[in-house]
C-alpha atoms as a PDB file:
ATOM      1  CA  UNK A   1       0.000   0.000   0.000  1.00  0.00           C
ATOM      2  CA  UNK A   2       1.222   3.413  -1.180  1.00  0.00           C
ATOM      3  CA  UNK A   3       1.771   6.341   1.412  1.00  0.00           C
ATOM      4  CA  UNK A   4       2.606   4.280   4.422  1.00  0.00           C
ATOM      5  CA  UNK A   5       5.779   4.425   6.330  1.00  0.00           C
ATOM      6  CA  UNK A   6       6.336   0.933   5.512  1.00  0.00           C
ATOM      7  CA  UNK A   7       6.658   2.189   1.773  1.00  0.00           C
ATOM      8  CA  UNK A   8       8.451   4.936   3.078  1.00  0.00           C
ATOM      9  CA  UNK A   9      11.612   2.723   4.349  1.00  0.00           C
ATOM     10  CA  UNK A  10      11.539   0.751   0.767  1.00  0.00           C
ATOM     11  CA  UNK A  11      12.088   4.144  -0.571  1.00  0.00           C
ATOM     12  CA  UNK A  12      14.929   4.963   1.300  1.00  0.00           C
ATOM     13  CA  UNK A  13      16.785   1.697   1.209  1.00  0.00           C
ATOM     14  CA  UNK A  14      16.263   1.576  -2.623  1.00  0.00           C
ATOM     15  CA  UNK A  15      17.843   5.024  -2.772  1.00  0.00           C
ATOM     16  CA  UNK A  16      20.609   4.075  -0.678  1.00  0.00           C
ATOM     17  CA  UNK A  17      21.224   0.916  -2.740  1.00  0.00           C
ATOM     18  CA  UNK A  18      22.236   3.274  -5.691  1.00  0.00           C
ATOM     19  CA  UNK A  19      25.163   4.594  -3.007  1.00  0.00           C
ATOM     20  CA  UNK A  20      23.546   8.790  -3.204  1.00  0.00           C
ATOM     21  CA  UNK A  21      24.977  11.144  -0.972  1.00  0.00           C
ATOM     22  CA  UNK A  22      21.990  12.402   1.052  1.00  0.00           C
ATOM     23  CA  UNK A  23      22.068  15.935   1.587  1.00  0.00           C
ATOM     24  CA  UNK A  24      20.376  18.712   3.155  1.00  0.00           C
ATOM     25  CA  UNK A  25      19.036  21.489   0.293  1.00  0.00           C
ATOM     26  CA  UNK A  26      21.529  24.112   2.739  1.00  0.00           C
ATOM     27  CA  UNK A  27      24.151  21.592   1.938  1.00  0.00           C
ATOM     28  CA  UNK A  28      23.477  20.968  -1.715  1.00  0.00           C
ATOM     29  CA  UNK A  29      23.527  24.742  -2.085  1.00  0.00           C
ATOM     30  CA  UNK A  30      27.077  24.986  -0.607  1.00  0.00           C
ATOM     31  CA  UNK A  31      28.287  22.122  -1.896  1.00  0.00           C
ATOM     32  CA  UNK A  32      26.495  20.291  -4.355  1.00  0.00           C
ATOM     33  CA  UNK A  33      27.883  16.013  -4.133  1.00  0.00           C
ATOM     34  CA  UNK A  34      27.952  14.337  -7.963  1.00  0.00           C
ATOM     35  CA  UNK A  35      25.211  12.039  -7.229  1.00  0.00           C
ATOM     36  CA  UNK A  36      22.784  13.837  -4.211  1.00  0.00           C
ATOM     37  CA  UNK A  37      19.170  13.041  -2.700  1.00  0.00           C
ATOM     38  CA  UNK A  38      17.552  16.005  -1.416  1.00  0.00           C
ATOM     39  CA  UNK A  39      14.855  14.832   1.229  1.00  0.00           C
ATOM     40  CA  UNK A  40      12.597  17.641   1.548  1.00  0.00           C
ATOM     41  CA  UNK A  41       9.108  18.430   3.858  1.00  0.00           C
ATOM     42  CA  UNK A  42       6.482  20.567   3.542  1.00  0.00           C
ATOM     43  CA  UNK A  43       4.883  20.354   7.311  1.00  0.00           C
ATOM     44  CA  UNK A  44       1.727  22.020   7.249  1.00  0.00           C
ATOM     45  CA  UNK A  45       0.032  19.952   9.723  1.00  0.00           C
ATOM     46  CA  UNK A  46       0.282  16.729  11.876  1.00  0.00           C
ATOM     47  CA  UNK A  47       3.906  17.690  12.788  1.00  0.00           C
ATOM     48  CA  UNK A  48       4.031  14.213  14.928  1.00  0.00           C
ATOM     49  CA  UNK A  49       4.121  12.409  11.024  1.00  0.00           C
ATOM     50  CA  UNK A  50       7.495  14.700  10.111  1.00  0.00           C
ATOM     51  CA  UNK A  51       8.659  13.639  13.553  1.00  0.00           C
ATOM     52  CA  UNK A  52       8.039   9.876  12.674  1.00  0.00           C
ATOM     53  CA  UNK A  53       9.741  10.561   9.194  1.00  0.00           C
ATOM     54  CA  UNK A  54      12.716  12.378  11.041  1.00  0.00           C
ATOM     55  CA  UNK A  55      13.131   9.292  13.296  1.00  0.00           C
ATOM     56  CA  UNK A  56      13.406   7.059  10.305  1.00  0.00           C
ATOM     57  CA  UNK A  57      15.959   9.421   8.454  1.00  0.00           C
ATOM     58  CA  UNK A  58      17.898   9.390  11.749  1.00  0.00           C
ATOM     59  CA  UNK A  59      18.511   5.438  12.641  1.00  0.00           C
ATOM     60  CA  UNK A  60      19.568   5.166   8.384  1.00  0.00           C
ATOM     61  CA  UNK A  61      22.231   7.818   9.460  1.00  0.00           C
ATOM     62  CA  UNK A  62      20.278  10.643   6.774  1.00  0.00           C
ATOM     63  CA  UNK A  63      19.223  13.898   7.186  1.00  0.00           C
ATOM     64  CA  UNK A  64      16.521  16.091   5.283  1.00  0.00           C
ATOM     65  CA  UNK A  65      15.119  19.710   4.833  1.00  0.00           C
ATOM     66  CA  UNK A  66      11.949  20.741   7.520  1.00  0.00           C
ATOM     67  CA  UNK A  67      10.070  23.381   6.346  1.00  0.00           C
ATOM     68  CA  UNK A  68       7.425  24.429   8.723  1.00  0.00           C
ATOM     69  CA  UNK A  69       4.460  26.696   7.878  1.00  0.00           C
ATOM     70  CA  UNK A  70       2.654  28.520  10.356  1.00  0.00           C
ATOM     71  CA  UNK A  71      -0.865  27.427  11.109  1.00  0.00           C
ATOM     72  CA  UNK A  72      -3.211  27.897  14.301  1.00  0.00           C
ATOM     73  CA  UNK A  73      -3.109  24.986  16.886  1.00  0.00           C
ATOM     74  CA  UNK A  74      -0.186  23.479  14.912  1.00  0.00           C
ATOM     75  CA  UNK A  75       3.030  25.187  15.443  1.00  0.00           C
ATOM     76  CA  UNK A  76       4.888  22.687  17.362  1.00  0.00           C
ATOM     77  CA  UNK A  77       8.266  24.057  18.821  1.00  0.00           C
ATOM     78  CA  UNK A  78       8.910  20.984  21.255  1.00  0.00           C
ATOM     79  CA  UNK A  79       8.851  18.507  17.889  1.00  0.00           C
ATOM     80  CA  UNK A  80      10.576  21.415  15.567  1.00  0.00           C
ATOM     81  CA  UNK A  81      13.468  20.990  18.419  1.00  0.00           C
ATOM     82  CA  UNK A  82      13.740  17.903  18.303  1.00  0.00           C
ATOM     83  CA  UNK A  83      13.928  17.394  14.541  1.00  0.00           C
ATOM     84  CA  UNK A  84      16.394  19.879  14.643  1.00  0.00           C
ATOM     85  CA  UNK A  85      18.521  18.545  17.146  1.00  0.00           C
ATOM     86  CA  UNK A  86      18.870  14.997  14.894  1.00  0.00           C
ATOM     87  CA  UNK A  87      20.765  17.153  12.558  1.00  0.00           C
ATOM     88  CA  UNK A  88      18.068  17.638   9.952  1.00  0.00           C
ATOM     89  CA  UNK A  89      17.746  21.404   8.524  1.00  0.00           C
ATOM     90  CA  UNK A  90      14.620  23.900   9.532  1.00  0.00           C
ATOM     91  CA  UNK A  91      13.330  26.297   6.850  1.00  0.00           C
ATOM     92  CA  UNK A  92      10.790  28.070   6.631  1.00  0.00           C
ATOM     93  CA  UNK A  93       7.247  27.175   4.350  1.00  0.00           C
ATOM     94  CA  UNK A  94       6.096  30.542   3.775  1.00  0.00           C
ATOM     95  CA  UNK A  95       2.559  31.667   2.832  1.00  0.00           C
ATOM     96  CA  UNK A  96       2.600  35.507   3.320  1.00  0.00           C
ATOM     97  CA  UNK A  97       1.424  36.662   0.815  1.00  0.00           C
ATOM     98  CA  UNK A  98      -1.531  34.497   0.375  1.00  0.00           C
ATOM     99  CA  UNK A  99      -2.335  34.657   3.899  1.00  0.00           C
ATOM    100  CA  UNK A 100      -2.301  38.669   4.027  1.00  0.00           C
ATOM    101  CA  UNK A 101      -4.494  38.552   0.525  1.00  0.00           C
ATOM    102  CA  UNK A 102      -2.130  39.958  -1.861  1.00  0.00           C
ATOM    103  CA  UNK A 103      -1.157  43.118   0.712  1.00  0.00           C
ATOM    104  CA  UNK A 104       2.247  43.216   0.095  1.00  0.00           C
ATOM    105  CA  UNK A 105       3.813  45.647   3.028  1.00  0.00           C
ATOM    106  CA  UNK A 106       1.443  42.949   5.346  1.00  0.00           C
ATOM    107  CA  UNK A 107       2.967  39.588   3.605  1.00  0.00           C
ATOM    108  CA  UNK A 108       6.939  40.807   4.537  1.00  0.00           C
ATOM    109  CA  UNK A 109       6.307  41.837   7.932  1.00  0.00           C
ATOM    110  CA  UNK A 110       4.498  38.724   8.569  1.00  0.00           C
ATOM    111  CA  UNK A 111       7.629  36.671   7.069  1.00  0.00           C
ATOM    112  CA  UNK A 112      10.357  38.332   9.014  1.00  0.00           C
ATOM    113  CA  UNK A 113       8.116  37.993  12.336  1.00  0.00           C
ATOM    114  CA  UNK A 114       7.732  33.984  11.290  1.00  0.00           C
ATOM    115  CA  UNK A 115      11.270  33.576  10.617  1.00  0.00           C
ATOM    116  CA  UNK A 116      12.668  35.207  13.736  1.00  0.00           C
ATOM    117  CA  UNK A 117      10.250  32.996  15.527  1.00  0.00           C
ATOM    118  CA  UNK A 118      11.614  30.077  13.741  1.00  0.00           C
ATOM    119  CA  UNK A 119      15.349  30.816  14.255  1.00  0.00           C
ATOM    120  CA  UNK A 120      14.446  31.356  18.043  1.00  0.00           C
ATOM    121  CA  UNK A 121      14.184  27.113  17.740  1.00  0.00           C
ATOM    122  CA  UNK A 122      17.157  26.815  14.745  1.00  0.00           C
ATOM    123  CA  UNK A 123      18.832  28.319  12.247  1.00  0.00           C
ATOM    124  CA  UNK A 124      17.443  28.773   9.021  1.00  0.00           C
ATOM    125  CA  UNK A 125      19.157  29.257   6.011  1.00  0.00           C
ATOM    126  CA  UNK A 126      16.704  28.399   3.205  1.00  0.00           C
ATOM    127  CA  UNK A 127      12.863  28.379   2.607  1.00  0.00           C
ATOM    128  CA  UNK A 128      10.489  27.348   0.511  1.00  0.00           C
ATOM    129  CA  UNK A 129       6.686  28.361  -0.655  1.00  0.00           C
ATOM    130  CA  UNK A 130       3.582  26.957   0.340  1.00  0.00           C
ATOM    131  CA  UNK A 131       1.545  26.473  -2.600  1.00  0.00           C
ATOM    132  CA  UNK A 132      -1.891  28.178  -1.777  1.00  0.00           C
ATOM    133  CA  UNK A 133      -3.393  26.108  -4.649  1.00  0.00           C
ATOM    134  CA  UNK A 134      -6.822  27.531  -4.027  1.00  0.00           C
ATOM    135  CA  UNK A 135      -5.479  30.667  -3.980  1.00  0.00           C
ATOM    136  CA  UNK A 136      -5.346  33.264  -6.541  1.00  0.00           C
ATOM    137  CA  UNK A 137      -1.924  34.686  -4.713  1.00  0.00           C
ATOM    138  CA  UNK A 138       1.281  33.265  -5.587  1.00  0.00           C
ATOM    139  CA  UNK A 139       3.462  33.837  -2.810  1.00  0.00           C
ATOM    140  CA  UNK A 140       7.060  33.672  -5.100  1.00  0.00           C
ATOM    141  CA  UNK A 141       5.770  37.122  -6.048  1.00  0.00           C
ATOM    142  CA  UNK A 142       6.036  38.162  -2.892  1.00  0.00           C
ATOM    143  CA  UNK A 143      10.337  38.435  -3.983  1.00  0.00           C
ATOM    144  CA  UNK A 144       9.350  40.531  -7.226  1.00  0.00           C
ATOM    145  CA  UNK A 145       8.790  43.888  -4.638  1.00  0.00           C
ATOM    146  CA  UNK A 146      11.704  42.347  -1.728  1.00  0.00           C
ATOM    147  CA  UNK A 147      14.753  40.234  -1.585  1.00  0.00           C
ATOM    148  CA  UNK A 148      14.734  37.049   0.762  1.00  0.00           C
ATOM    149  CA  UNK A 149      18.981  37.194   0.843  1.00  0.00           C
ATOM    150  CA  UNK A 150      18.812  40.347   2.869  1.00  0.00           C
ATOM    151  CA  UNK A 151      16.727  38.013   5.414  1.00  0.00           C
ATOM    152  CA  UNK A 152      20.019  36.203   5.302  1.00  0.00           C
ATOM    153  CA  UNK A 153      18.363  33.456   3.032  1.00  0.00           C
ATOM    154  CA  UNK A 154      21.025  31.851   1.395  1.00  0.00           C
ATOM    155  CA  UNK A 155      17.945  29.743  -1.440  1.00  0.00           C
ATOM    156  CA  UNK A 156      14.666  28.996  -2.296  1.00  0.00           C
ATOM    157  CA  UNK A 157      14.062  25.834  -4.427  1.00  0.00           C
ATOM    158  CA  UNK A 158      12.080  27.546  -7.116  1.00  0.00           C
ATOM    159  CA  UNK A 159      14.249  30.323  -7.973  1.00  0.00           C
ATOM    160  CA  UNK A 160      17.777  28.616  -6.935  1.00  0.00           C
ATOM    161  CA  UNK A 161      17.971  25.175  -7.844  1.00  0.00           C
ATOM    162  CA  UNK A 162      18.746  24.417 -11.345  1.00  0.00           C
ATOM    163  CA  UNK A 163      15.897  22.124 -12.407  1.00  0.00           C
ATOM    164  CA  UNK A 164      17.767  21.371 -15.593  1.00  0.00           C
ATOM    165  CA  UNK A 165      20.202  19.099 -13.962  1.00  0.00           C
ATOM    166  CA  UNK A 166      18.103  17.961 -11.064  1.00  0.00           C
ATOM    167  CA  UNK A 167      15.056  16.145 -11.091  1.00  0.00           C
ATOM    168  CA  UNK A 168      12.066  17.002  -9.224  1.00  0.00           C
ATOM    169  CA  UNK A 169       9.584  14.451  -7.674  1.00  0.00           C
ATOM    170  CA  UNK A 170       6.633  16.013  -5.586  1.00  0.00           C
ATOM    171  CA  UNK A 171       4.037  13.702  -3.524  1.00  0.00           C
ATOM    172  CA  UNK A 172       1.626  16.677  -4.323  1.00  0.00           C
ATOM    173  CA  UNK A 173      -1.916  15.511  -4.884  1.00  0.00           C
ATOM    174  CA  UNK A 174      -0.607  12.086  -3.161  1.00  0.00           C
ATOM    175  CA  UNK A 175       0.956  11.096  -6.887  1.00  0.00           C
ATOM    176  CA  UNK A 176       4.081  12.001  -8.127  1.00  0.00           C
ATOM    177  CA  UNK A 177       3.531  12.751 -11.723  1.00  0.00           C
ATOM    178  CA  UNK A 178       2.621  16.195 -10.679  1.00  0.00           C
ATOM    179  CA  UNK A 179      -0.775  16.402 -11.800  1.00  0.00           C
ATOM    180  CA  UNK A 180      -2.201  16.975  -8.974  1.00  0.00           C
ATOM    181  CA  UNK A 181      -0.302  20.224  -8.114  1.00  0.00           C
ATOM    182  CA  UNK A 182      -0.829  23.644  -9.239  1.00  0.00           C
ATOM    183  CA  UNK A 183       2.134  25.478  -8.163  1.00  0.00           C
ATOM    184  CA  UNK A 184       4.105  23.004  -7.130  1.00  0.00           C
ATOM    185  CA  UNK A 185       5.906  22.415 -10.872  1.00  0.00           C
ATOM    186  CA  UNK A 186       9.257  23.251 -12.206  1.00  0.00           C
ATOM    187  CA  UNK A 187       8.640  23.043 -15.996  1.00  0.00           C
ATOM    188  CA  UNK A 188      10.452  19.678 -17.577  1.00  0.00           C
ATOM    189  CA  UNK A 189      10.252  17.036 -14.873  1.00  0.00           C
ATOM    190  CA  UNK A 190      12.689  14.978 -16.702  1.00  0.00           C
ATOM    191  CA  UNK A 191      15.146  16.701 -18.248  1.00  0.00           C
ATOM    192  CA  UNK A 192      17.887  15.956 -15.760  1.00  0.00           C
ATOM    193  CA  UNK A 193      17.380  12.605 -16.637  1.00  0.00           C
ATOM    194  CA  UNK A 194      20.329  11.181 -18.865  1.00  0.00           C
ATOM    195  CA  UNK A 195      19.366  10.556 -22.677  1.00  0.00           C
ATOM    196  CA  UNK A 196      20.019   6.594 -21.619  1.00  0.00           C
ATOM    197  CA  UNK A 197      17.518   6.779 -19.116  1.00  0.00           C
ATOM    198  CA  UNK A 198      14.724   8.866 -20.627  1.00  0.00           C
ATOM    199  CA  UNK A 199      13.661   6.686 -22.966  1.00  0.00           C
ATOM    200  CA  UNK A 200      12.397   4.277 -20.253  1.00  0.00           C
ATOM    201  CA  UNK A 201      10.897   7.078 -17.964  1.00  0.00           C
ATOM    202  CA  UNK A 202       9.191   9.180 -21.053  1.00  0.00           C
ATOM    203  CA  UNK A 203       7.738   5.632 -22.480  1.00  0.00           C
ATOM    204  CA  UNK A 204       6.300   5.638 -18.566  1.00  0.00           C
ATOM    205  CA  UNK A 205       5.349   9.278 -18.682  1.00  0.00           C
ATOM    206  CA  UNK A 206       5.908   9.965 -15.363  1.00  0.00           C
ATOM    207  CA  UNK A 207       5.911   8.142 -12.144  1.00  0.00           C
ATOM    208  CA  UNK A 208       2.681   8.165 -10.645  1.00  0.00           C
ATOM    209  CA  UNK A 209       2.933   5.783  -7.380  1.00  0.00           C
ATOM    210  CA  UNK A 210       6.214   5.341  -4.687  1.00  0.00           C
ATOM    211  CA  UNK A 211       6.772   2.096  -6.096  1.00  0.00           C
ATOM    212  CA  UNK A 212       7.453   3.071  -9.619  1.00  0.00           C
ATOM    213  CA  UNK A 213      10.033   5.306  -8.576  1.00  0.00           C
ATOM    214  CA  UNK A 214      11.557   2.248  -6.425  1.00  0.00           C
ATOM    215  CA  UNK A 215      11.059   0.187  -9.239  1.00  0.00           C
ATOM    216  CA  UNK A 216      13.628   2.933 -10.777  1.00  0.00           C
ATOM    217  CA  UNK A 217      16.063   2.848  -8.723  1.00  0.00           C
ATOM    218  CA  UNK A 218      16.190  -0.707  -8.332  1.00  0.00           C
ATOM    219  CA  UNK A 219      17.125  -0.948 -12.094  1.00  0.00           C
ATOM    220  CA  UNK A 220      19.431   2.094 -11.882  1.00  0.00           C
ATOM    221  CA  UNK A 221      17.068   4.654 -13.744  1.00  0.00           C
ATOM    222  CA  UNK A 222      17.088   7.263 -11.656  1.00  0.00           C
ATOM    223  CA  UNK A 223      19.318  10.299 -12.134  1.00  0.00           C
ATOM    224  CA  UNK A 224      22.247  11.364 -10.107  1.00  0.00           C
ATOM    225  CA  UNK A 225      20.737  14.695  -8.712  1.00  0.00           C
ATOM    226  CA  UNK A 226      17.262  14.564  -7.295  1.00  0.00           C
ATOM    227  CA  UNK A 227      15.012  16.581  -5.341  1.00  0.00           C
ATOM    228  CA  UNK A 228      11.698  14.570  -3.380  1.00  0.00           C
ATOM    229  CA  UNK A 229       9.551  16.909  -2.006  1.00  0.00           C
ATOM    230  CA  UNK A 230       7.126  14.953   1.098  1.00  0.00           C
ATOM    231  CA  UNK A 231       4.141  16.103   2.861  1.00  0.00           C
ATOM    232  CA  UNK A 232       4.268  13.927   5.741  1.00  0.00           C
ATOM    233  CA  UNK A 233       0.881  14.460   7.136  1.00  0.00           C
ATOM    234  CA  UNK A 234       0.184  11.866   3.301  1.00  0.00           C
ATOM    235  CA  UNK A 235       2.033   9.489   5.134  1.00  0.00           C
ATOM    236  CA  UNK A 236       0.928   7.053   8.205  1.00  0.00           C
ATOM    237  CA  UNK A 237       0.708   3.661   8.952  1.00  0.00           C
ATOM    238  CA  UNK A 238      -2.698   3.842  10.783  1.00  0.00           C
ATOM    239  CA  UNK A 239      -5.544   2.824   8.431  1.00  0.00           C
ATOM    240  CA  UNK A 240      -8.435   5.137   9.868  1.00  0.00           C
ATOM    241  CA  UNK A 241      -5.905   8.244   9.446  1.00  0.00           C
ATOM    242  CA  UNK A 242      -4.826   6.663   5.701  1.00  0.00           C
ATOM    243  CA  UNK A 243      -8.059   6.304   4.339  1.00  0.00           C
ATOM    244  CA  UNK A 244      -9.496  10.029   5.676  1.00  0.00           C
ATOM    245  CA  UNK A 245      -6.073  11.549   3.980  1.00  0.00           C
ATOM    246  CA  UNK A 246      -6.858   9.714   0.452  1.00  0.00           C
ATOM    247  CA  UNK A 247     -10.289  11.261   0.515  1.00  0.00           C
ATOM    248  CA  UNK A 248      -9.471  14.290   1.824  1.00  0.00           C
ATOM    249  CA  UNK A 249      -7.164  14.208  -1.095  1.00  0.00           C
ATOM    250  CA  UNK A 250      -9.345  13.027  -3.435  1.00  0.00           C
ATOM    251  CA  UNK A 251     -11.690  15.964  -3.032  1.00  0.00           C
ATOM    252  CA  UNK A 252      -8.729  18.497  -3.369  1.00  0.00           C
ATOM    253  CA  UNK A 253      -7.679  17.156  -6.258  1.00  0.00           C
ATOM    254  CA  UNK A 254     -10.914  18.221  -8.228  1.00  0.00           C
ATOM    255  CA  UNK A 255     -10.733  21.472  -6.246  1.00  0.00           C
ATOM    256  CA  UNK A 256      -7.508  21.985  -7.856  1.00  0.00           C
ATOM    257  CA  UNK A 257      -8.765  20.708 -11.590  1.00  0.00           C
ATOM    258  CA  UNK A 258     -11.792  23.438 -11.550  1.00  0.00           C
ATOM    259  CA  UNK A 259      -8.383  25.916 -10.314  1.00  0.00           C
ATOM    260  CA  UNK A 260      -6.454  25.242 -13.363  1.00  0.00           C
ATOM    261  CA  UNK A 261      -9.200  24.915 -15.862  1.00  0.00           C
ATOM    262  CA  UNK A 262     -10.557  28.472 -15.002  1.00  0.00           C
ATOM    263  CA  UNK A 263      -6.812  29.653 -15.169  1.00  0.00           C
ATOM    264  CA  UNK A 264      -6.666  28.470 -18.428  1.00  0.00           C
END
């Protein structure tokens, strides 16, 4: 069964298999390694399910990215502590400008009061945008009118990672042939894969479940540079809390297919 963290180990062995460096996105940044995984979380809610996917990254000796978002009744700075203190890197998810409704002078002094609060727990060095899908604010454009560096922000996956040579695979809409996002794209989703692999993963289209991508590294398909983006709150072993996340999800989904219809 997909989206369990039983599925979630076969992942990572598989992808250790292929001998990766695991890195953090901080780490990348500096120092990008030949062949890299970058493990990276959007927590937006049900922090306990990053903690659980810390824990795992942790006993396998890897660590990943933690961006947390700000939400009522979920902010968490006991489990954001102790993610942190397993070596894994805090960021920020921001959602400014959507939250504030577009008002731009409202959307940066929220950020810089969320990321002081944030490096109060850890340091911070990169962040990343929630997607607001049902939103009609993008909050990247929230860096057309101010400059996240003189936050001391040293990257932000959509504008600083080159998506040419690394290969981005998003859980967004609980697939990963990125259908199911709206925002959450980075134009050609394969075209860091070598011209010996593609013909394989463009006959396949794109993955859609965990398993083909497992099935993919397994047979040494994958590329050397990769970027997995997680929402761990997808993830659980517990059936009740499985099956109301695939129908929650379900329903999104179509939310998001009237969104992109009426955008085009």
């Amino acid at each position: 069964m997909d989206f369990t963290l039983i599925t979630y180990h076969k992942l990572l062995d598989s992808l250790l298999s292929r001998d990766y460096s695991f890195q953090t996105y901080a780490e990348f940044l500096e120092t990008p390694a030949p062949r890299a995984i970058i493990l990276r979380h959007d927590v937006e809610a049900k922090y306990p399910n990053a903690l659980a996917f810390a824990r795992i990254q942790h006993k396998k000796n890897l660590r990943g990215s933690y961006y947390f978002r700000f939400l009522p009744d979920h902010f968490n700075t006991v489990i954001i502590r102790e993610i942190a203190a397993m070596g894994h890197e805090i960021g920020y998810h921001y959602d400014d400008l959507s939250q504030c409704k577009g008002n731009y002078e409202q959307a940066i002094a929220r950020f810089e009061k969320n990321l002081a609060t944030l490096r109060e727990i850890a340091e911070v060095k990169t962040i990343c945008m929630e997607g607001a899908p049902l939103s009609k604010y993008d909050n990247r454009n929230l860096w057309k009118k101010y400059n996240y560096q003189d936050f001391g922000i040293i990257g932000e996956p959509y504008f600083d990672m080159d998506f040419s040579k690394v290969l981005y695979l998003t859980d967004t809409g609980r697939r990963w042939d990125g259908k199911g996002s709206v925002r959450d794209k980075v134009g050609n989703r394969q075209s860091a894969v070598s011209s010996q692999q593609s013909a394989v993963l463009i006959q396949n289209s794109t993955f859609h479940s965990t398993f083909d991508i497992i099935a993919a590294a397994n047979s040494s398909l994958l590329p050397d540079q990769i970027m997995f983006t997680f929402h761990p709150q997808r993830w659980t072993d517990k059936p009740l809390p499985w099956v109301r996340e695939l129908c929650f999800q379900n329903i999104k989904n179509i939310a998001k297919r009237f969104v992109l219809r009426f955008k085009d």
